[in-house]
N, C-alpha and C. Protein backbone atom coordinates (compact mmCIF):
# COMPACT_ATOMS: atom_id res chain seq x y z
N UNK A 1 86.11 -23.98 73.63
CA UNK A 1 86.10 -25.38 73.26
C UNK A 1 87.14 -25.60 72.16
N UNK A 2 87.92 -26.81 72.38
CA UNK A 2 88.76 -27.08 71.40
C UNK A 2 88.68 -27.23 69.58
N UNK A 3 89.08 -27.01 68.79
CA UNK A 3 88.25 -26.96 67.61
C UNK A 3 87.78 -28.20 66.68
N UNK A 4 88.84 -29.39 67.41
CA UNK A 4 88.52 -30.74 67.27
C UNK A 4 87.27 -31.47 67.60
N UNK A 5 87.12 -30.61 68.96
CA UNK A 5 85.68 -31.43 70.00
C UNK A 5 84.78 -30.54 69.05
N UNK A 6 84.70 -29.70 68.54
CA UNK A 6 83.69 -28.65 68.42
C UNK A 6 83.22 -29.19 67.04
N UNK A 7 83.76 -29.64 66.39
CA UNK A 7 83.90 -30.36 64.59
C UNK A 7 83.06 -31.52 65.12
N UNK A 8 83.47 -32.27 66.11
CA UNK A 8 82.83 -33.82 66.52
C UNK A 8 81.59 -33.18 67.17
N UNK A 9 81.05 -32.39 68.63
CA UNK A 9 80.18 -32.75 69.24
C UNK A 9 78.96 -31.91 68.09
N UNK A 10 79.11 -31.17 67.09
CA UNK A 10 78.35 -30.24 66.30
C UNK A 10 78.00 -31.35 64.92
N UNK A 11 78.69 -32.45 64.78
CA UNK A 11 78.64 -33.50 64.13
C UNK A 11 78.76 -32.96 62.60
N UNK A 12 79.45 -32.26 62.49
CA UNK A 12 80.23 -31.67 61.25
C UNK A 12 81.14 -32.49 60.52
N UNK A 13 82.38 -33.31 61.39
CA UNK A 13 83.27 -34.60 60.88
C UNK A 13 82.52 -35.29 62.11
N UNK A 14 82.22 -36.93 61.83
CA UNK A 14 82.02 -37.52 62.80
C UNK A 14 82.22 -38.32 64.07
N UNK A 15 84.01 -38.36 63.61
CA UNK A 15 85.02 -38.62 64.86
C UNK A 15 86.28 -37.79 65.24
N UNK A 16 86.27 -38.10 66.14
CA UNK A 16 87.61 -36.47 66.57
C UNK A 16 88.42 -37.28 66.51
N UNK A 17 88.89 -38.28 65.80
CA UNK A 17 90.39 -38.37 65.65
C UNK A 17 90.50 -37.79 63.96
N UNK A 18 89.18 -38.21 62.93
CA UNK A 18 89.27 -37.60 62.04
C UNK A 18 89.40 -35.67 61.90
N UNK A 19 88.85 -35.15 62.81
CA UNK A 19 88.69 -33.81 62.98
C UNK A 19 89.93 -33.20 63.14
N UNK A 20 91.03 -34.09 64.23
CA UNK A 20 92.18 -34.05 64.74
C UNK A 20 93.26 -33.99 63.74
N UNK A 21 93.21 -35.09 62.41
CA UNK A 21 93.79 -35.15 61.43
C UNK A 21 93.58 -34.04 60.81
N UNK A 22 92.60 -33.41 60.31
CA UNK A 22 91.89 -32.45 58.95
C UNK A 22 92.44 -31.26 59.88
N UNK A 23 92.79 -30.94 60.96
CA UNK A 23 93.69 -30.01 61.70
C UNK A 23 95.22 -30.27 61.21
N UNK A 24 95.74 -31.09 61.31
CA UNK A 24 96.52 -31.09 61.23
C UNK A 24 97.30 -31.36 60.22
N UNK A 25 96.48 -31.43 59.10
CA UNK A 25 96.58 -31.10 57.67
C UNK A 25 96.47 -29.98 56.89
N UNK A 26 95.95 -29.16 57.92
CA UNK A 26 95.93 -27.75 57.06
C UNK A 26 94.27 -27.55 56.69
N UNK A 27 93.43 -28.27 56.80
CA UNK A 27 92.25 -28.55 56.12
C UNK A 27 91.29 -27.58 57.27
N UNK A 28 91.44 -27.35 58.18
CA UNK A 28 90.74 -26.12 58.61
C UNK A 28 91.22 -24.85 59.22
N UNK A 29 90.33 -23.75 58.99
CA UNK A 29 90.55 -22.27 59.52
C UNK A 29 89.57 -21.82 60.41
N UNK A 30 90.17 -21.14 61.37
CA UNK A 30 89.35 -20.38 62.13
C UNK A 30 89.87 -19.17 61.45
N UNK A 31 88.68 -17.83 61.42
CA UNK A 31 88.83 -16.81 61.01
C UNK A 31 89.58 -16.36 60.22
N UNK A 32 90.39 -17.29 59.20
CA UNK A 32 91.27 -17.31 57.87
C UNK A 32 92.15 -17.87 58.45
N UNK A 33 92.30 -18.20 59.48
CA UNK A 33 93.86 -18.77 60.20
C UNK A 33 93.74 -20.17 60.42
N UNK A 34 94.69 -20.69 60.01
CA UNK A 34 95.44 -22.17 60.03
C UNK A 34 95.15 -22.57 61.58
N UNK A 35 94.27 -24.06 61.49
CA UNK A 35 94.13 -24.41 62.88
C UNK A 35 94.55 -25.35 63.46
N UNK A 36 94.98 -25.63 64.33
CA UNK A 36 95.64 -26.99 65.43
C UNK A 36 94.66 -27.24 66.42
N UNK A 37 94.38 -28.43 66.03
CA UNK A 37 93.65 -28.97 67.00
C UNK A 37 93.09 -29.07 68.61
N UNK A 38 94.10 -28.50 68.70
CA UNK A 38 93.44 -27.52 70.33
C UNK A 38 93.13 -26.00 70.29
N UNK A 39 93.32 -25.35 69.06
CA UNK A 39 92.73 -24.26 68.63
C UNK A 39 91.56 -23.93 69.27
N UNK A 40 91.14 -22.93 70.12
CA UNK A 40 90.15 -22.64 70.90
C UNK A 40 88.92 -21.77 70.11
N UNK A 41 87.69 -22.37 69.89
CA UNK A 41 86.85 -22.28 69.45
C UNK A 41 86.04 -21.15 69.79
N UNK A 42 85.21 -20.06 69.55
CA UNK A 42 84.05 -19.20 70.39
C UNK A 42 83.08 -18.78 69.57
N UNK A 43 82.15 -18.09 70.08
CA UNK A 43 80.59 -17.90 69.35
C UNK A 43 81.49 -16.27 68.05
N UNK A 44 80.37 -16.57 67.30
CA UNK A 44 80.69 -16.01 66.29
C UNK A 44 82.13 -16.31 65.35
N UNK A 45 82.74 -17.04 66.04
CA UNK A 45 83.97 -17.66 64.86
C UNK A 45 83.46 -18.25 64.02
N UNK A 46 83.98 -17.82 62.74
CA UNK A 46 83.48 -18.60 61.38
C UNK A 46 85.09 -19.73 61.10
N UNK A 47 84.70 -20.71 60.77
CA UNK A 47 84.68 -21.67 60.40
C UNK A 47 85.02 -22.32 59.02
N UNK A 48 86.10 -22.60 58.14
CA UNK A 48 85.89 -22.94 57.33
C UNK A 48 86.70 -24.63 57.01
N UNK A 49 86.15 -25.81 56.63
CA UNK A 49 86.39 -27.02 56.35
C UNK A 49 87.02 -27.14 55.34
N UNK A 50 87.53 -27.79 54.47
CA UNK A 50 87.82 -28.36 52.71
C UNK A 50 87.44 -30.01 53.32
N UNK A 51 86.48 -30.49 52.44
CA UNK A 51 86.20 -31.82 52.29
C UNK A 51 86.48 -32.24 51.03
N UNK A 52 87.99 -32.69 50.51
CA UNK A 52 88.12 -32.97 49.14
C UNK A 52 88.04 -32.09 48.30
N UNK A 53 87.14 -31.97 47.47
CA UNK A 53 86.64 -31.02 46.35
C UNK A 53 85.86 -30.38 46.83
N UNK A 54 84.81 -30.25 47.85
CA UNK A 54 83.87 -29.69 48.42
C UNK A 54 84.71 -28.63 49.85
N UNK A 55 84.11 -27.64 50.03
CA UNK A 55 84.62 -26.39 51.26
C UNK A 55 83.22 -26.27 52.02
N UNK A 56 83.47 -26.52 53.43
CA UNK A 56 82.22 -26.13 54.03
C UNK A 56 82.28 -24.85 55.23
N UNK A 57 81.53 -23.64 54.78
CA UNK A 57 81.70 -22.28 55.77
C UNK A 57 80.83 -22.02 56.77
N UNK A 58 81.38 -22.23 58.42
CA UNK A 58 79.73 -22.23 59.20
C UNK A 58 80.53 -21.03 60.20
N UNK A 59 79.28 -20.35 60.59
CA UNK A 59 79.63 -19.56 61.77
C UNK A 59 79.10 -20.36 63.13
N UNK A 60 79.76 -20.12 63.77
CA UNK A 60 79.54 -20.62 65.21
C UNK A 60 78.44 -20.05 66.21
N UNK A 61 77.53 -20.64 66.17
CA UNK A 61 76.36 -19.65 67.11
C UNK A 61 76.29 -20.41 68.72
N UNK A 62 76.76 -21.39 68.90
CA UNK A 62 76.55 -22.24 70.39
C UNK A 62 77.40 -23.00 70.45
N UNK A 63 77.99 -23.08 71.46
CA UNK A 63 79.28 -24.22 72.23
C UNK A 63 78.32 -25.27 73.24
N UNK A 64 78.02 -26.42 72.86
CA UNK A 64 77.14 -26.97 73.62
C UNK A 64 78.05 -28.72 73.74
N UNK A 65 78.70 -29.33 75.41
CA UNK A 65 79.39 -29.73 75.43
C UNK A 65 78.75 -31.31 75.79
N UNK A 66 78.91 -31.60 74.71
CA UNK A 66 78.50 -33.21 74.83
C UNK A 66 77.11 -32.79 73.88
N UNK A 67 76.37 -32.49 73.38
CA UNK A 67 75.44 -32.00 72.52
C UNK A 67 75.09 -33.57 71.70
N UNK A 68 73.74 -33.78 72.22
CA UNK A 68 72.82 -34.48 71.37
C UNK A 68 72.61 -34.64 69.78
N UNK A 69 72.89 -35.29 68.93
CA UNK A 69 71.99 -35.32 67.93
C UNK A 69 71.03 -34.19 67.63
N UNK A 70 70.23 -34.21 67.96
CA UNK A 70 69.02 -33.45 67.95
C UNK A 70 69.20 -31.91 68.16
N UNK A 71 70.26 -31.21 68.77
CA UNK A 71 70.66 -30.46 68.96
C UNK A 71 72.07 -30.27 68.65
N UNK A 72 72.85 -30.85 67.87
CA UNK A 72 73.96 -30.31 67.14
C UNK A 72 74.02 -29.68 66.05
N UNK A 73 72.83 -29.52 65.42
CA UNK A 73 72.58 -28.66 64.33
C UNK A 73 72.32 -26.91 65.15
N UNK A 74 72.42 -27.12 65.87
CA UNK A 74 72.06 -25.52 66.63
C UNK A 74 73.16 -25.07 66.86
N UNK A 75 74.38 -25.69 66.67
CA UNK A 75 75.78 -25.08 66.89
C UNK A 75 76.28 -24.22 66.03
N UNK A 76 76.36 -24.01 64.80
CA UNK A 76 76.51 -23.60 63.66
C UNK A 76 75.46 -23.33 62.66
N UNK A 77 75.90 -22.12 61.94
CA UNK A 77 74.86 -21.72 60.79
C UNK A 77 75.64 -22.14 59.78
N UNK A 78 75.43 -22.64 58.47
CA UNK A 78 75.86 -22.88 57.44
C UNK A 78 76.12 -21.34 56.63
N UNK A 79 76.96 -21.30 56.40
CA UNK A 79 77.30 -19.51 55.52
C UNK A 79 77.37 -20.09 53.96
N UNK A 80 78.12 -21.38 53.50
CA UNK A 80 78.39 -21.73 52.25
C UNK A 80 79.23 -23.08 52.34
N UNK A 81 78.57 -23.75 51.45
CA UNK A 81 78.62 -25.08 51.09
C UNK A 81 77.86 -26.02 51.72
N UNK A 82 78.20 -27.14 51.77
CA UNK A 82 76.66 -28.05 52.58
C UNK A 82 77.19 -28.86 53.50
N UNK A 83 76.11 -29.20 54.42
CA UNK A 83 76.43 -29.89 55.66
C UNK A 83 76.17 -30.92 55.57
C-alpha cells in the first residue's frame, strides 16, 4: 500500500492530499528513509511522522484497504509519541 493511502485509511493525517504533502516535504520515514508518496508500505515497517514540534513513531501491524473508523486503529501500534 502506498504510504500516502496508508497515513489516510489508518487515520493518522486525515486527508491524503495532506499525507501527500508531509511526503513530500521530507516529514516522513519509512525505516529511517526519506519517503515519497507512493513509497510502498508493509507489515512490520515502522513509521515515523514530525507533526510540527511533536514526532509520531508507529509500527505497522495491518494493511486494511478502505478501513473503517472503528478499525483503523488496528493498523498501527504506537512505539512513541501520540496519536
Amino acid at each position: 500500500m502506498r504510504i500516502d493511502k496508508f497515513l489516510k485509511n489508518s487515520r493518522i493525517i486525515k486527508r491524503r492530499q495532506v499525507a501527500k504533502e508531509a511526503c513530500e516535504n521530507g516529514r516522513v520515514l519509512i525505516n529511517g528513509n526519506v519517503a515519497k508518496p507512493g513509497s510502498i508500505v508493509e507489515e512490520d515497517d515502522i513509521i515515523e511522522i514530525a507533526f510540527g514540534k511533536s514526532n509520531l513513531k508507529v509500527k505497522v501491524t495491518d494493511l486494511i484497504d478502505g478501513a473503517k473508523k472503528s478499525t483503523a486503529g488496528e493498523m498501527y501500534e504506537v512505539i512513541d509519541g501520540e496519536s
